[in-house]
Protein backbone atom coordinates (compact mmCIF):
# COMPACT_ATOMS: atom_id res chain seq x y z
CA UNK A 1 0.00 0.00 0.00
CA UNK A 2 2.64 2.58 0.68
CA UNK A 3 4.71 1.16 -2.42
CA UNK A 4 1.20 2.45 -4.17
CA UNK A 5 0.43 5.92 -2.94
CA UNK A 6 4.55 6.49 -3.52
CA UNK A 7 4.09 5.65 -6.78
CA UNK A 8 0.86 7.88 -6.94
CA UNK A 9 2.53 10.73 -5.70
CA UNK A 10 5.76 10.38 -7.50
CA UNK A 11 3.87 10.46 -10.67
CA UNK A 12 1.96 13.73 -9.65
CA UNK A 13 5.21 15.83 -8.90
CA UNK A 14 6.63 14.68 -11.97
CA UNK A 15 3.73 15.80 -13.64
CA UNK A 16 3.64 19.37 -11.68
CA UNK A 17 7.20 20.21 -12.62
CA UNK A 18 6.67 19.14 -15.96
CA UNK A 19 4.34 21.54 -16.38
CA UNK A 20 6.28 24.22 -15.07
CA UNK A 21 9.56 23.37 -17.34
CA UNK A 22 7.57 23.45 -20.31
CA UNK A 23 8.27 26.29 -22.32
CA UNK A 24 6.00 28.97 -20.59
CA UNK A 25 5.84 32.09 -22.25
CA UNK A 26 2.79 33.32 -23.98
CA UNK A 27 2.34 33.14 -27.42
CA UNK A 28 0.46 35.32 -29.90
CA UNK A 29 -2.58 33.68 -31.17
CA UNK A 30 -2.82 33.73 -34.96
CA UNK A 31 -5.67 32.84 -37.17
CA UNK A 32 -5.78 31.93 -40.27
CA UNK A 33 -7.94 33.95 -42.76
CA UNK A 34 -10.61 32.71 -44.99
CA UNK A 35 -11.52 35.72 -47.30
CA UNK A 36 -14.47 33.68 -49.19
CA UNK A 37 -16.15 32.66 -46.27
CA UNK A 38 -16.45 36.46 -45.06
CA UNK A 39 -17.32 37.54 -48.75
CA UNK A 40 -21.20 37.86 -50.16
CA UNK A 41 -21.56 35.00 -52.49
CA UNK A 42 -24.66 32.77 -54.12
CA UNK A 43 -25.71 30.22 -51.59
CA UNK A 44 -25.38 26.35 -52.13
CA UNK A 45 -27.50 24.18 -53.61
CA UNK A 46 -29.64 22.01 -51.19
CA UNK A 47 -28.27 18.65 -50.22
CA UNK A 48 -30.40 15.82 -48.29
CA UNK A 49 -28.69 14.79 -45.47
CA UNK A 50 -30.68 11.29 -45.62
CA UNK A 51 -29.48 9.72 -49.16
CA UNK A 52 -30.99 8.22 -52.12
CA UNK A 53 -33.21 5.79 -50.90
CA UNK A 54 -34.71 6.85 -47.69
CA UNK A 55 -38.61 5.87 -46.86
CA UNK A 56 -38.61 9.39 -44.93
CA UNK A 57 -41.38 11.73 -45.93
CA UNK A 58 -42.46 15.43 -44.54
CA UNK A 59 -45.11 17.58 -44.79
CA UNK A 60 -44.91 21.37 -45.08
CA UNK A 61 -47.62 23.95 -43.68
CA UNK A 62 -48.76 25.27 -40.33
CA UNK A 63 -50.75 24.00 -37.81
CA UNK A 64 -53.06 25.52 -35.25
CA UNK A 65 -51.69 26.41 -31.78
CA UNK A 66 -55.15 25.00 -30.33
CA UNK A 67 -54.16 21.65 -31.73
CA UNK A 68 -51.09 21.53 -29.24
CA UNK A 69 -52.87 22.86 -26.03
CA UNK A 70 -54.60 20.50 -23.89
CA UNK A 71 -58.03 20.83 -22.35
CA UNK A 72 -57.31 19.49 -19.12
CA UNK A 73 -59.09 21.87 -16.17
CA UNK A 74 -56.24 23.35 -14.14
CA UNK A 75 -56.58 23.83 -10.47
CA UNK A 76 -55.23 26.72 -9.18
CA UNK A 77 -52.67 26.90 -6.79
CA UNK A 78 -54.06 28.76 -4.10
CA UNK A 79 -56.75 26.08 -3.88
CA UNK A 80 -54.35 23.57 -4.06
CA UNK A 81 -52.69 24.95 -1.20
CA UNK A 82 -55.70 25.76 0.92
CA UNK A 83 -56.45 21.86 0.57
CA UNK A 84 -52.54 21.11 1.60
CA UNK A 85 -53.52 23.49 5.02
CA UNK A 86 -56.28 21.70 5.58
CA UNK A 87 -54.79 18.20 5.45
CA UNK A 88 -52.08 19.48 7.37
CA UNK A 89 -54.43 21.10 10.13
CA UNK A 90 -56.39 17.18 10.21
CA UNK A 91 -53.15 15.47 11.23
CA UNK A 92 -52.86 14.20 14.60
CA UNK A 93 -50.33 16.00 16.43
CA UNK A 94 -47.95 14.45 18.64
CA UNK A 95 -48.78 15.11 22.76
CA UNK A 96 -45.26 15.23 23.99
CA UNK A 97 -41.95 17.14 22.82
CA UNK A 98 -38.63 15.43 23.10
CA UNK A 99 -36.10 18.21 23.47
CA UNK A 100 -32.24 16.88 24.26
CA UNK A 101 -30.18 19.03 25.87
C-alpha cells in the first residue's frame, strides 16, 4: 500500500514540474484567414442529409396552436394549497416534545 500511494505521488510531482519546465511564455494567437467565407456569395445548392433511398417523408404547412394545447381543467394553486392546510391542520399531532439538551 505505501509502495502504491509512492508511486501515486511520485507520478503527480513529476507531472507538476513538468508543467512548469515546459516552455511557458505566452504566445500570440494567430488565425488563419478565410476571405471567401467572409465575402457575399450565391448560396449552395440544397443537399439531403438522408441519401438516395430513404422511406422518410415530410409535410410542409402550419398548424393551429389550439391543436397543441390541452383541455385538461387546471386547479389553481391557491386552492391547491388551501387543501394542503387543511390536510395538514387534520393530522394528529404528537402530545409530547422530546427536546435533548
Amino acid at each position: 500500500m505505501k509502495t502504491l500511494l509512492f508511486a501515486f505521488c511520485f507520478l503527480c510531482s513529476t507531472g507538476a514540474l513538468a508543467q512548469n519546465l515546459l516552455d511557458a511564455t505566452a504566445h500570440k494567437l494567430e488565425m488563419t484567414e478565410h476571405p471567401l467565407r467572409a465575402s457575399q456569395h450565391t448560396m449552395a445548392g440544397e443537399q439531403t442529409l438522408l441519401g438516395q433511398n430513404s422511406p422518410f417523408t415530410f409535410g410542409q404547412g402550419e398548424r393551429p396552436l389550439w391543436e397543441f394545447t390541452s383541455n385538461a381543467p387546471v386547479e389553481p394553486l391557491g386552492d391547491l394549497a388551501r387543501e394542503i392546510k387543511k390536510e395538514h391542520e387534520a393530522v394528529k399531532k404528537s402530545e409530547s416534545v422530546w427536546v435533548n439538551y
